[in-house]
N, C-alpha and C. Protein backbone atom coordinates (compact mmCIF):
# COMPACT_ATOMS: atom_id res chain seq x y z
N UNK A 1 65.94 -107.83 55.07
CA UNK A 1 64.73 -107.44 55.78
C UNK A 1 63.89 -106.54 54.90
N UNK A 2 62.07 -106.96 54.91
CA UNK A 2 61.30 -105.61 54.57
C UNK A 2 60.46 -105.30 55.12
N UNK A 3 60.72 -103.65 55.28
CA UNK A 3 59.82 -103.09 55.94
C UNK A 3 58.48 -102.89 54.87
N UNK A 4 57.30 -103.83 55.51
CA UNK A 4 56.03 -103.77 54.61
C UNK A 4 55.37 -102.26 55.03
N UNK A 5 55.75 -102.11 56.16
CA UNK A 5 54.81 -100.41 56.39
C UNK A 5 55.82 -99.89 57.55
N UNK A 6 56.32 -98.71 57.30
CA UNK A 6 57.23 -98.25 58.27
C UNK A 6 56.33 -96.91 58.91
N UNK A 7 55.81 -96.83 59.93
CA UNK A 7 54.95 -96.09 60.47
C UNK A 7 55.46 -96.11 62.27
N UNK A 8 55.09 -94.59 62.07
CA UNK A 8 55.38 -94.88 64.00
C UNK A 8 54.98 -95.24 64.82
N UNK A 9 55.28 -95.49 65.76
CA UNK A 9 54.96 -96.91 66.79
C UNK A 9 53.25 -96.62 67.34
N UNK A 10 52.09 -97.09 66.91
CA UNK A 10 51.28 -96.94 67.35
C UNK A 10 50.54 -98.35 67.44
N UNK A 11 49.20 -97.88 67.99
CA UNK A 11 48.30 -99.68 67.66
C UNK A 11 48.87 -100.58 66.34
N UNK A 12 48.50 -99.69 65.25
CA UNK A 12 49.01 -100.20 63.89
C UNK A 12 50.67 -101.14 63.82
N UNK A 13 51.21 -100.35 64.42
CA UNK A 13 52.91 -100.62 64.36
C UNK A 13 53.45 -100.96 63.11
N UNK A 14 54.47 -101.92 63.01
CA UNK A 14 55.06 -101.56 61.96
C UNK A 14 54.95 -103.66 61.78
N UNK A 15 55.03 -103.72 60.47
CA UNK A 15 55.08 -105.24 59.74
C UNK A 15 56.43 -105.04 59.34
N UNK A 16 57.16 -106.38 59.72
CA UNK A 16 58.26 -106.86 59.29
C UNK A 16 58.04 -107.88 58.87
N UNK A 17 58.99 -108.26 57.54
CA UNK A 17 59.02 -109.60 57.15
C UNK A 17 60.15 -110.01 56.70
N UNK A 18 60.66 -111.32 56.91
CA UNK A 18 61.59 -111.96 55.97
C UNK A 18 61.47 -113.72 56.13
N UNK A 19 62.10 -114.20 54.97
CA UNK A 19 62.08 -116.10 55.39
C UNK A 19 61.11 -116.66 55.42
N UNK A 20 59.94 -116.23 55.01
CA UNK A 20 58.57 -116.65 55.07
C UNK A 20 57.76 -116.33 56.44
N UNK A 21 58.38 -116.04 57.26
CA UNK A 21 58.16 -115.39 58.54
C UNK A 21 57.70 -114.05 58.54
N UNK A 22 56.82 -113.01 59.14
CA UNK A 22 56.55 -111.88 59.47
C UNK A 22 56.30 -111.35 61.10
N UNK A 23 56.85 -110.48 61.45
CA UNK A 23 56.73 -109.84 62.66
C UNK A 23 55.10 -108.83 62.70
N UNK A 24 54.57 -108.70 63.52
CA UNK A 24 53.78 -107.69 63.72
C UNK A 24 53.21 -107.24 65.07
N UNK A 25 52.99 -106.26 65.96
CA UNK A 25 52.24 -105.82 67.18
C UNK A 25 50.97 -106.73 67.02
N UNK A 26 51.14 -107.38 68.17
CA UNK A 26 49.93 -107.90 68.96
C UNK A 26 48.40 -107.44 68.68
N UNK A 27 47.27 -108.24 68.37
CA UNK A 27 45.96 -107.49 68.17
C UNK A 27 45.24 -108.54 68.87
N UNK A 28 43.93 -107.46 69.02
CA UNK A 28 42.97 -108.05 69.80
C UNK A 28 42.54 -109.39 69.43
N UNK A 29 42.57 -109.78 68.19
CA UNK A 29 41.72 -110.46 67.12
C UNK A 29 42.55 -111.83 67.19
N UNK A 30 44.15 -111.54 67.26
CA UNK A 30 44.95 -113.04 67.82
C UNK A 30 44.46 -114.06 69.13
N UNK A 31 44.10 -113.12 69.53
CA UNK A 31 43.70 -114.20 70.85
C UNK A 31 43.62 -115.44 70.99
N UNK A 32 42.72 -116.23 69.69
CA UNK A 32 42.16 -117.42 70.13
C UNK A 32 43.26 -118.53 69.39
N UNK A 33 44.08 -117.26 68.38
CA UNK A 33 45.62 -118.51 67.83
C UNK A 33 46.53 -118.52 69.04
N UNK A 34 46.46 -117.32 70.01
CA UNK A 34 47.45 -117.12 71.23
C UNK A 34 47.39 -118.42 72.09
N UNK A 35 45.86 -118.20 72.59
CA UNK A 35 45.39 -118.77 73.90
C UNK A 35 45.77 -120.42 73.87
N UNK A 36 45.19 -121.09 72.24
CA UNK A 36 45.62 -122.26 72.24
C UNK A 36 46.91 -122.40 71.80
N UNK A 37 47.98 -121.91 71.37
CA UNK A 37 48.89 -122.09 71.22
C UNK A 37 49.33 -122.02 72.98
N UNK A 38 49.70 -120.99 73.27
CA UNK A 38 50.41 -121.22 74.69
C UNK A 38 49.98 -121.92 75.62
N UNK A 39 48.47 -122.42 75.40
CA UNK A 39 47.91 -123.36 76.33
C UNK A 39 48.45 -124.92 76.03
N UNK A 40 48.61 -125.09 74.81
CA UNK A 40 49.35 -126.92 74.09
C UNK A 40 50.86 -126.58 74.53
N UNK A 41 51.43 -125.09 74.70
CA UNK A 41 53.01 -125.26 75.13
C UNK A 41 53.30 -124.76 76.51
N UNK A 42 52.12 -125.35 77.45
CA UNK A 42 52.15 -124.73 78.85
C UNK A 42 53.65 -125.52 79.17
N UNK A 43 53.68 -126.81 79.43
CA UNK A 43 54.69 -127.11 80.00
C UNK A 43 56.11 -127.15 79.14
N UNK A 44 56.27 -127.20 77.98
CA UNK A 44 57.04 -126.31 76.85
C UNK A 44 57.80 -125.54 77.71
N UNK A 45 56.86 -124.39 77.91
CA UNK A 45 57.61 -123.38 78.41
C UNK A 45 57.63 -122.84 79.51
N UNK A 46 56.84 -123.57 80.49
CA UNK A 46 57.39 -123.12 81.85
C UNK A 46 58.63 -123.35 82.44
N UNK A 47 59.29 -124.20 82.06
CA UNK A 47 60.71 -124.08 82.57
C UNK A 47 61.86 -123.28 82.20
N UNK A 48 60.68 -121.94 81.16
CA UNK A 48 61.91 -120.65 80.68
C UNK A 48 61.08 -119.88 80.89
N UNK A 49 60.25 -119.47 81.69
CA UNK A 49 59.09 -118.07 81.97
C UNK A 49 59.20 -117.79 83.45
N UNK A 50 58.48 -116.96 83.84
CA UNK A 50 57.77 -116.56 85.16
C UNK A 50 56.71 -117.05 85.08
N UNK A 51 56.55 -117.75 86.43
CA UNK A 51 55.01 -118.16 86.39
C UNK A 51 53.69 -117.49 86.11
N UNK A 52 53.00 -118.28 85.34
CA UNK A 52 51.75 -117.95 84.61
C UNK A 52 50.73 -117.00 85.89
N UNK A 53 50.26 -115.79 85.89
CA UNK A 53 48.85 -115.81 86.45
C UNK A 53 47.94 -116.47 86.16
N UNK A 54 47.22 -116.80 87.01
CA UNK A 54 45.82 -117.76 87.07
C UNK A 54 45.21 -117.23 86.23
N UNK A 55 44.81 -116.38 85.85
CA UNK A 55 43.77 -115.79 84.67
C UNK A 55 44.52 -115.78 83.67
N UNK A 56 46.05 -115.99 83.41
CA UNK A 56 46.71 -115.52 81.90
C UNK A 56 45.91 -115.81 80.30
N UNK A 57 45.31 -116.79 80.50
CA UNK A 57 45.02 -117.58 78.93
C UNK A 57 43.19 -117.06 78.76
N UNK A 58 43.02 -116.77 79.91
CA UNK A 58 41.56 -115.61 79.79
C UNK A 58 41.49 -114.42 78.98
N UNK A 59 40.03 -113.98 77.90
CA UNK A 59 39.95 -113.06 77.16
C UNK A 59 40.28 -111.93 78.09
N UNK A 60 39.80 -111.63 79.16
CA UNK A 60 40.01 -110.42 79.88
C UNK A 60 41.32 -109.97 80.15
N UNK A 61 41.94 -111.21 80.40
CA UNK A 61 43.74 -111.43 80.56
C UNK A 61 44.28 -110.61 79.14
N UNK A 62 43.58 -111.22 78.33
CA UNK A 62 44.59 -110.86 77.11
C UNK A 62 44.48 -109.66 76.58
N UNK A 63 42.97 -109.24 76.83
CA UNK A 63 42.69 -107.15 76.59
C UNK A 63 43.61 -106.78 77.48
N UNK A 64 43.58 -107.05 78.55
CA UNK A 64 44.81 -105.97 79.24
C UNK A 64 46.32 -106.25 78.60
N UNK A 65 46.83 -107.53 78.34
CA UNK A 65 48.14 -107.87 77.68
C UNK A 65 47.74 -106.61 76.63
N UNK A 66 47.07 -106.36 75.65
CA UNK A 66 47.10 -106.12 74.79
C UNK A 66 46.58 -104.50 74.46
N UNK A 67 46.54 -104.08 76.14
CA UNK A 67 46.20 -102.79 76.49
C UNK A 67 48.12 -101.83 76.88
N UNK A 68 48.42 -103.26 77.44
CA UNK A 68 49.66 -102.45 78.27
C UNK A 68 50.67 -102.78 77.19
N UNK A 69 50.59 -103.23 76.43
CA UNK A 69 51.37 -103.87 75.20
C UNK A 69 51.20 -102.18 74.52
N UNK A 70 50.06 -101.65 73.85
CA UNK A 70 50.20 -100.75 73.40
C UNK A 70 50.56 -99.22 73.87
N UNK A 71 50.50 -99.14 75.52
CA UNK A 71 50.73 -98.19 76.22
C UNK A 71 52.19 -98.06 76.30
N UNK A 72 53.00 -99.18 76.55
CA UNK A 72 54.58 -99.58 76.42
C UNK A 72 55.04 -99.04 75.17
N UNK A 73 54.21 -99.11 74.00
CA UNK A 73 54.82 -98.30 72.73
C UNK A 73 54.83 -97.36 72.80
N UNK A 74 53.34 -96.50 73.32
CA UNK A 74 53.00 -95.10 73.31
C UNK A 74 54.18 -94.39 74.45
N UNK A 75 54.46 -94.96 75.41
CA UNK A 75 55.78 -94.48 75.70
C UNK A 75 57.05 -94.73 75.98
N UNK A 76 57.39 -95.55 74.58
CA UNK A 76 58.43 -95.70 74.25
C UNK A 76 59.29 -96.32 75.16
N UNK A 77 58.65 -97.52 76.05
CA UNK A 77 58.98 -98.48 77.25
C UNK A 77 59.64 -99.98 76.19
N UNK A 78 58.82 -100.36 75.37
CA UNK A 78 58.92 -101.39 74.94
C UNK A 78 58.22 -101.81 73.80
N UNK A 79 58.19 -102.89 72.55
CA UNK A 79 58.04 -102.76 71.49
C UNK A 79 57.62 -104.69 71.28
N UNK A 80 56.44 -105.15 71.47
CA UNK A 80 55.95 -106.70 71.51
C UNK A 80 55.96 -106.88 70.53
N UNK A 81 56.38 -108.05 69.75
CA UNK A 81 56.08 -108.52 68.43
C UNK A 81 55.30 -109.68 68.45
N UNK A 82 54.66 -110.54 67.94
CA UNK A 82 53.87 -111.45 67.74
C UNK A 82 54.64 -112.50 66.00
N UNK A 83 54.74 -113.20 66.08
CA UNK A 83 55.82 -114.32 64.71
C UNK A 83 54.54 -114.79 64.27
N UNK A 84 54.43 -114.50 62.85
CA UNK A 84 53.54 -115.64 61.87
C UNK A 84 54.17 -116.20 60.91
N UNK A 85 53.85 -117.31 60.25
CA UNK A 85 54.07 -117.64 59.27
C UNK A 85 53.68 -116.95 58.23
N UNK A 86 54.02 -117.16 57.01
CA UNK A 86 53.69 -115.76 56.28
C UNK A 86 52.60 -116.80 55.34
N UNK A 87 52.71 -117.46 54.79
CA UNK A 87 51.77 -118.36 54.00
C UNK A 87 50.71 -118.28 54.10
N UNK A 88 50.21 -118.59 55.75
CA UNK A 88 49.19 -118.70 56.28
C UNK A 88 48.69 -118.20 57.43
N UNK A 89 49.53 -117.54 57.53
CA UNK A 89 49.34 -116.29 59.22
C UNK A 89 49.10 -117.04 60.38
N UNK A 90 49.81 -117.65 60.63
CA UNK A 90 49.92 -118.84 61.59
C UNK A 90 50.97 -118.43 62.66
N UNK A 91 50.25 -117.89 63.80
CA UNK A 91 50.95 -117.54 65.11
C UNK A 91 52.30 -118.44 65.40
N UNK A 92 53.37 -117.90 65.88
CA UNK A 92 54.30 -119.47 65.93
C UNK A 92 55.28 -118.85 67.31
N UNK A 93 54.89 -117.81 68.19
CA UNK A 93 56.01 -117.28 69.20
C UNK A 93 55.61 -115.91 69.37
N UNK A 94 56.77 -114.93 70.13
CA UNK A 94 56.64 -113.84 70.36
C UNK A 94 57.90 -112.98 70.68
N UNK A 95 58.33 -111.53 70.49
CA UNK A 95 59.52 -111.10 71.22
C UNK A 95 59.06 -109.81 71.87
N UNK A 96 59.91 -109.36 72.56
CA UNK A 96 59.74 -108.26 73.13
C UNK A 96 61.31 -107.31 73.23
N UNK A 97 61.19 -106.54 72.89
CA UNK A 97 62.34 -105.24 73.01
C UNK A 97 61.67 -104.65 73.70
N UNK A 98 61.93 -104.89 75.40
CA UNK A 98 61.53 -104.25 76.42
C UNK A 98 62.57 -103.31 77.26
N UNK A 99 62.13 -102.89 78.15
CA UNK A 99 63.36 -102.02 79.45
C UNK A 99 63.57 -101.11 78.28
N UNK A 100 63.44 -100.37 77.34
CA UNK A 100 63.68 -99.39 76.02
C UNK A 100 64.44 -98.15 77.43
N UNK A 101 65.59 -97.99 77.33
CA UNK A 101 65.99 -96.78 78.09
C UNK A 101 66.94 -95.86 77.28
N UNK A 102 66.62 -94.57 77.48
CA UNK A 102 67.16 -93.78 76.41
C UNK A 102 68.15 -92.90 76.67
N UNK A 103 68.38 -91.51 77.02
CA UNK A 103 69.22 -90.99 77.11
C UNK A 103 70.76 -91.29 76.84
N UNK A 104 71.45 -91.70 78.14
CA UNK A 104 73.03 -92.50 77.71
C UNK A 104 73.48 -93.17 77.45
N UNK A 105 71.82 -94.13 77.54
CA UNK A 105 72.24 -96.08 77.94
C UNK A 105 71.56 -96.30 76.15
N UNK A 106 70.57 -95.88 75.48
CA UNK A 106 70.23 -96.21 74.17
C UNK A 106 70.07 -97.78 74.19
N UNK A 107 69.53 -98.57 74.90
CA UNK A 107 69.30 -100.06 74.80
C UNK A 107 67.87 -100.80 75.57
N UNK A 108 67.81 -101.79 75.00
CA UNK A 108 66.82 -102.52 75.53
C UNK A 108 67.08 -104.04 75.67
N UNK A 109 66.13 -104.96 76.15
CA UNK A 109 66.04 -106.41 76.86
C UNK A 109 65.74 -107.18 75.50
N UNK A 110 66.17 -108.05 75.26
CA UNK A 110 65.41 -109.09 74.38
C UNK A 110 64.52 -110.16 74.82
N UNK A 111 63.55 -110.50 74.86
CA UNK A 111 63.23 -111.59 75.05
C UNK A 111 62.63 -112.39 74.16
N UNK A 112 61.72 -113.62 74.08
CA UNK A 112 61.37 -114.37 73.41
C UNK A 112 60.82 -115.46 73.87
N UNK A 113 59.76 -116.10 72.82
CA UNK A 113 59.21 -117.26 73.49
C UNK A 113 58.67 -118.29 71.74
N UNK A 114 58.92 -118.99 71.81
CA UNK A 114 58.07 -120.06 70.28
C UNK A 114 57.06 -121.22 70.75
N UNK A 115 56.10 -121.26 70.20
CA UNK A 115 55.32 -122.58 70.58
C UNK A 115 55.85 -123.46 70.49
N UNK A 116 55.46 -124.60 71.23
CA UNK A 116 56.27 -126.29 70.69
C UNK A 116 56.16 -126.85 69.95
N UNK A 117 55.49 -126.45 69.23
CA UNK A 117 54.81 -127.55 67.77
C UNK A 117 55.62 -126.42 66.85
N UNK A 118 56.09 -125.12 66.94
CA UNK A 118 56.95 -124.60 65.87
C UNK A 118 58.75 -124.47 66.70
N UNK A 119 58.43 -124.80 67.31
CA UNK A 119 60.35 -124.74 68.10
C UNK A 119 61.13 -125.90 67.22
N UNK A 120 62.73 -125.64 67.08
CA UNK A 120 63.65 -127.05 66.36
C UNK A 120 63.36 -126.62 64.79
N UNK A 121 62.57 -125.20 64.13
CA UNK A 121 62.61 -124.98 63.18
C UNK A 121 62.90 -123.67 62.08
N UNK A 122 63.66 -123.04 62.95
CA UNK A 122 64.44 -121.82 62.82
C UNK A 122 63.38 -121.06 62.65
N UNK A 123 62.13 -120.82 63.59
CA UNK A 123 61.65 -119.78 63.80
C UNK A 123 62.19 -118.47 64.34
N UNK A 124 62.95 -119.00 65.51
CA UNK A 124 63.52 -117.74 66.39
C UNK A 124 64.76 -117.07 65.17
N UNK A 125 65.47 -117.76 64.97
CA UNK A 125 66.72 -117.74 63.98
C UNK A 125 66.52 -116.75 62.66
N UNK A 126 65.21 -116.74 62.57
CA UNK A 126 64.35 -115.87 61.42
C UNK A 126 63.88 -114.27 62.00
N UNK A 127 62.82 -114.86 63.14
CA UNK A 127 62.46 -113.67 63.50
C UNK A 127 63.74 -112.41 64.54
N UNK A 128 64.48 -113.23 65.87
CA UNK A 128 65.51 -112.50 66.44
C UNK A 128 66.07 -111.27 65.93
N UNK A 129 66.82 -111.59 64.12
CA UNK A 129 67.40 -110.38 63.15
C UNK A 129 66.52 -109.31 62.54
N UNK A 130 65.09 -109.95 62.70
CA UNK A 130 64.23 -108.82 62.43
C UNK A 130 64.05 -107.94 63.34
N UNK A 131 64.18 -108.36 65.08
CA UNK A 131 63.59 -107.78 65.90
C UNK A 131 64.86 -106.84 66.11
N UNK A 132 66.49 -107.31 65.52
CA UNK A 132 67.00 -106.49 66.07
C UNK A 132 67.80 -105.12 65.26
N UNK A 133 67.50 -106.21 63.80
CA UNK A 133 67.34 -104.64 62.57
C UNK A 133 66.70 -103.60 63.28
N UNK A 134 65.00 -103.96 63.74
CA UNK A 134 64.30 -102.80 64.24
C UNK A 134 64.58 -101.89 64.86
N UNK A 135 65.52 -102.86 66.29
CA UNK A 135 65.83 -101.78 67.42
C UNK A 135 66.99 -101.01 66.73
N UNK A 136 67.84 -101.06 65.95
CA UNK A 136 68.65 -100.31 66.09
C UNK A 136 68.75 -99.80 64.42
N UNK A 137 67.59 -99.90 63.46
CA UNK A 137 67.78 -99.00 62.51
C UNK A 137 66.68 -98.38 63.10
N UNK A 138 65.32 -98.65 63.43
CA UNK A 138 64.11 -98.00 63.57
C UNK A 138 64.27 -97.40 65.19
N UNK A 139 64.55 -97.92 66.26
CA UNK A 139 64.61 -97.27 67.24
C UNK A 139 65.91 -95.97 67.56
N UNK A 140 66.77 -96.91 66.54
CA UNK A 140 68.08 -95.94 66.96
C UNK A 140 68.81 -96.49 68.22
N UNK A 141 69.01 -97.62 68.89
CA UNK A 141 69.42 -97.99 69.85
C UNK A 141 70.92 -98.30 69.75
N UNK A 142 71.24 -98.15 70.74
CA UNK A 142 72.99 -98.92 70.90
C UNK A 142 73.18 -99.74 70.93
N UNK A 143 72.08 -100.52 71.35
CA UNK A 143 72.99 -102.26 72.20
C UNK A 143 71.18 -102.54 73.00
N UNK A 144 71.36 -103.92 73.16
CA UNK A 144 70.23 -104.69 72.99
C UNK A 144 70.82 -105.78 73.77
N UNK A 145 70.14 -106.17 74.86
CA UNK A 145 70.58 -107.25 75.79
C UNK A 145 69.78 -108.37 76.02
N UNK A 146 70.83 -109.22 76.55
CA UNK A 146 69.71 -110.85 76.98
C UNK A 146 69.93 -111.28 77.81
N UNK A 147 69.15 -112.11 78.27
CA UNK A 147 69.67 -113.21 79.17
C UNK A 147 69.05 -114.33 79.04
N UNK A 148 69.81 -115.63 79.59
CA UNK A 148 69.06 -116.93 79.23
C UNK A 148 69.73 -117.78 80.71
N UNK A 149 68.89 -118.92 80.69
CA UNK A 149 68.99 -119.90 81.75
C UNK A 149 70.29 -120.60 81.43
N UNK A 150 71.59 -121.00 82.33
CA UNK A 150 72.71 -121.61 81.73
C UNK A 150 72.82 -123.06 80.67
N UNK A 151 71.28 -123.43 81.23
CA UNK A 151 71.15 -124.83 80.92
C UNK A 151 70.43 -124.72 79.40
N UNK A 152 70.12 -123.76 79.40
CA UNK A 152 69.35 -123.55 77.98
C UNK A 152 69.85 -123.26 76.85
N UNK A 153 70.17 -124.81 76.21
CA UNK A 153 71.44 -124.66 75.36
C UNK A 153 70.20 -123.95 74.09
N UNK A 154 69.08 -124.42 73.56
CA UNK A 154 68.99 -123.55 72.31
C UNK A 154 69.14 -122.05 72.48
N UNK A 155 68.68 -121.73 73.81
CA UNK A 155 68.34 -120.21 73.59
C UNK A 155 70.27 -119.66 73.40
N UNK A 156 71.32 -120.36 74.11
CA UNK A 156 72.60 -120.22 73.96
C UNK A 156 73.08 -119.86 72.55
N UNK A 157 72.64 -120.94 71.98
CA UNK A 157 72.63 -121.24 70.44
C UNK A 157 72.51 -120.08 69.56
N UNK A 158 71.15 -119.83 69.95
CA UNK A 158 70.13 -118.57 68.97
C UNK A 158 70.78 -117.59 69.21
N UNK A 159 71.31 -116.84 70.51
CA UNK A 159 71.98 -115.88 71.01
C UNK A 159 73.32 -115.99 70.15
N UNK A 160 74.20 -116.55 70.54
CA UNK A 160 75.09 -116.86 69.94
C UNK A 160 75.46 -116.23 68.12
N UNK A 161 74.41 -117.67 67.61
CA UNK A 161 74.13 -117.39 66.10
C UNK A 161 74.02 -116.00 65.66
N UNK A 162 73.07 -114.81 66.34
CA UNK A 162 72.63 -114.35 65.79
C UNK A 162 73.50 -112.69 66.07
N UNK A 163 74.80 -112.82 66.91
CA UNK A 163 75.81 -111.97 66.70
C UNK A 163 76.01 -111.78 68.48
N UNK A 164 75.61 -112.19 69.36
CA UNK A 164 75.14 -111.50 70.43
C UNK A 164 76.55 -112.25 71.30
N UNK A 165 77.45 -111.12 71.99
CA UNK A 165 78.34 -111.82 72.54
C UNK A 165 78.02 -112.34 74.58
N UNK A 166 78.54 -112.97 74.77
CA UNK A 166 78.46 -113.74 76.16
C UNK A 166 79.68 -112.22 76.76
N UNK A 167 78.74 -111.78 78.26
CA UNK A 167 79.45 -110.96 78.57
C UNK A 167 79.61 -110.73 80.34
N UNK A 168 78.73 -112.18 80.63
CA UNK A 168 78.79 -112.32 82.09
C UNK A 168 77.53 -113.31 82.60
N UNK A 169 77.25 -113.20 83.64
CA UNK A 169 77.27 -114.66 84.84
C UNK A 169 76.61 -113.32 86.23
N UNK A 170 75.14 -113.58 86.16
CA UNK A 170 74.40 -113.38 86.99
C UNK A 170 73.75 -113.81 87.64
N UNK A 171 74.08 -113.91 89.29
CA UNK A 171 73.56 -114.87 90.14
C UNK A 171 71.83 -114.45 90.28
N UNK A 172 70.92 -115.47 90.54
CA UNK A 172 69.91 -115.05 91.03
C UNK A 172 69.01 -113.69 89.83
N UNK A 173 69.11 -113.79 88.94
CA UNK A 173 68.89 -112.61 88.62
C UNK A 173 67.50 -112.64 88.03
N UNK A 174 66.51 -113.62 87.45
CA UNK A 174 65.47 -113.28 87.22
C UNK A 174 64.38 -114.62 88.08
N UNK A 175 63.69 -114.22 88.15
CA UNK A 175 62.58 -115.27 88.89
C UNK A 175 61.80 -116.15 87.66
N UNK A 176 62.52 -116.67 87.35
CA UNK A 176 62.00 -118.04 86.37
C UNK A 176 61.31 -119.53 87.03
N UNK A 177 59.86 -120.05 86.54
CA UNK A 177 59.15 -120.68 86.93
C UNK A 177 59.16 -121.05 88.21
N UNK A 178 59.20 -119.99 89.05
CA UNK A 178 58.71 -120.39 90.55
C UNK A 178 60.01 -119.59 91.28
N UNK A 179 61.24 -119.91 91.03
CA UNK A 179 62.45 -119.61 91.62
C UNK A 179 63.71 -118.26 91.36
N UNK A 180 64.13 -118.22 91.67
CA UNK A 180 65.38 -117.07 91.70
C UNK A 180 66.50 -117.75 90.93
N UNK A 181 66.26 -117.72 89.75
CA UNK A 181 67.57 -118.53 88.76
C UNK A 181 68.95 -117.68 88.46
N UNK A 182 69.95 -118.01 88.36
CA UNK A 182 71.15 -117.50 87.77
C UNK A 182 71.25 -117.46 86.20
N UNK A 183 71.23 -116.18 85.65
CA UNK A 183 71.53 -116.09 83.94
C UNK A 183 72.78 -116.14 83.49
N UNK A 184 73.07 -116.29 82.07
CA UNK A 184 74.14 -115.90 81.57
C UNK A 184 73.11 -114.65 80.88
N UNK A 185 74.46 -113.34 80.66
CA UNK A 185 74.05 -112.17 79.73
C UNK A 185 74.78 -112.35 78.46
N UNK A 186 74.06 -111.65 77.64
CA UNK A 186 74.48 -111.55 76.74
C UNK A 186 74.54 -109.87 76.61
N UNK A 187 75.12 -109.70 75.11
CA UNK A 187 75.07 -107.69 74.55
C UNK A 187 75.30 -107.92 73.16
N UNK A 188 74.72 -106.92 72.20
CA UNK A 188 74.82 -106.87 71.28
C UNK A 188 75.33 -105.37 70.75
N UNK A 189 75.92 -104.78 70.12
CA UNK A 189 75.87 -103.03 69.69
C UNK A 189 75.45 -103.22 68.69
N UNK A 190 75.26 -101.65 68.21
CA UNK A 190 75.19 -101.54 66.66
C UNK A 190 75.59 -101.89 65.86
N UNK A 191 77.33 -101.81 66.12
CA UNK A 191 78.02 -101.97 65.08
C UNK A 191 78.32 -103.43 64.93
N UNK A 192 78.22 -103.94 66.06
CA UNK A 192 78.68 -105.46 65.95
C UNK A 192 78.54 -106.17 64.51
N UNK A 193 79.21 -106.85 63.81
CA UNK A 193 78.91 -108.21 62.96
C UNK A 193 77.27 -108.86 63.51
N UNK A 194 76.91 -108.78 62.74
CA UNK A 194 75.92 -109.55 62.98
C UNK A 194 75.13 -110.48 61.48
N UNK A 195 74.18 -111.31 61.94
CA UNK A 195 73.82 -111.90 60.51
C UNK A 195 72.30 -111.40 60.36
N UNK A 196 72.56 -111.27 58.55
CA UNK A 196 71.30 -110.08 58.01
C UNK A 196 70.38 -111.31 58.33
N UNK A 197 68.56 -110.66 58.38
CA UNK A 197 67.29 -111.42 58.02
C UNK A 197 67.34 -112.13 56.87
N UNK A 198 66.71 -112.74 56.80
CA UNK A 198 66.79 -113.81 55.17
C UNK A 198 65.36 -113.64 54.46
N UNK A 199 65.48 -112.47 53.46
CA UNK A 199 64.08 -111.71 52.76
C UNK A 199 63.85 -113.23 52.13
């Protein structure tokens, strides 16, 4: 992994890179690689999200994404990344190290999402180890959690691959595209084995 600018969590945030891939905080100025990207992978990915608001893919939609995106840093709630290609700065997904809770618990949520025209090409597999170097050299965290749909063998996969052990079976637990779905969890620690970024 390199840290291209290690700075504290503000608008600016911090650039990660490795694999030809780079991480960076969300900007105003992405929008129009956002809007059509998640608009060509609407049905992509509704069968692993919460349903869309009616306004989501709207400029106004996305100043506020990109309002509460930076307020979540400023207090230390949660940490959005945005995936480019590094060649050509070519939007390709997104993660989030969200739920950030501190005191005893030192952990946060993983999530994730890739467009369809870049999914099946070790995007996630690239970016995931960056996001989770971060949390736990740069945040200082303990342990970093997931969850995924049972049926969702890549996200199984990626989890899996990328050190994260299977640690239970939750009924009902998040409201995915319309409904009250059952997850598998995952956990990761610090210390765990895990596999480095690929500079």
């Amino acid at each position: 992994m390199v840290f291209l600018r290690s700075v504290p969590l503000t608008e600016a945030g911090p650039l990660l890179e490795a694999g030809g891939l780079y991480l960076r905080v969300p900007q105003l100025s992405d929008f129009t690689q956002w809007v059509l990207l998640r608009e060509e992978s609407r049905a992509f990915l509704a069968p692993w999200e919460p349903v869309w608001p009616a306004d989501d893919l709207t400029r106004h939609a996305f100043r506020r994404r990109i309002k509460r995106y930076q307020q979540e840093m400023r207090d230390d709630e949660a940490v959005t990344f945005f995936a480019f290609r590094a060649h050509d700065d070519v939007l390709q997904g997104g993660l989030t190290l969200g739920n950030i809770r501190r005191g005893v618990t030192q952990a946060a949520s993983l999530g994730y999402w890739v467009g369809e025209r870049h999914a099946r090409k070790g995007v996630m597999s690239r970016a995931v180890p960056l996001a989770l170097n971060f949390a736990f050299d740069h945040l200082r965290l303990n342990r970093v959690e997931a969850a995924c749909l049972p049926f969702n063998a890549a996200s199984i996969a990626l989890l899996e691959k990328s050190g994260f052990h299977r640690e239970g079976y939750a009924r009902r637990y998040l409201c995915i595209n319309g409904e009250w779905q059952d997850h598998l969890l995952y956990g990761l620690v610090h210390d765990d084995p895990r596999p480095n970024a690929r500079s």
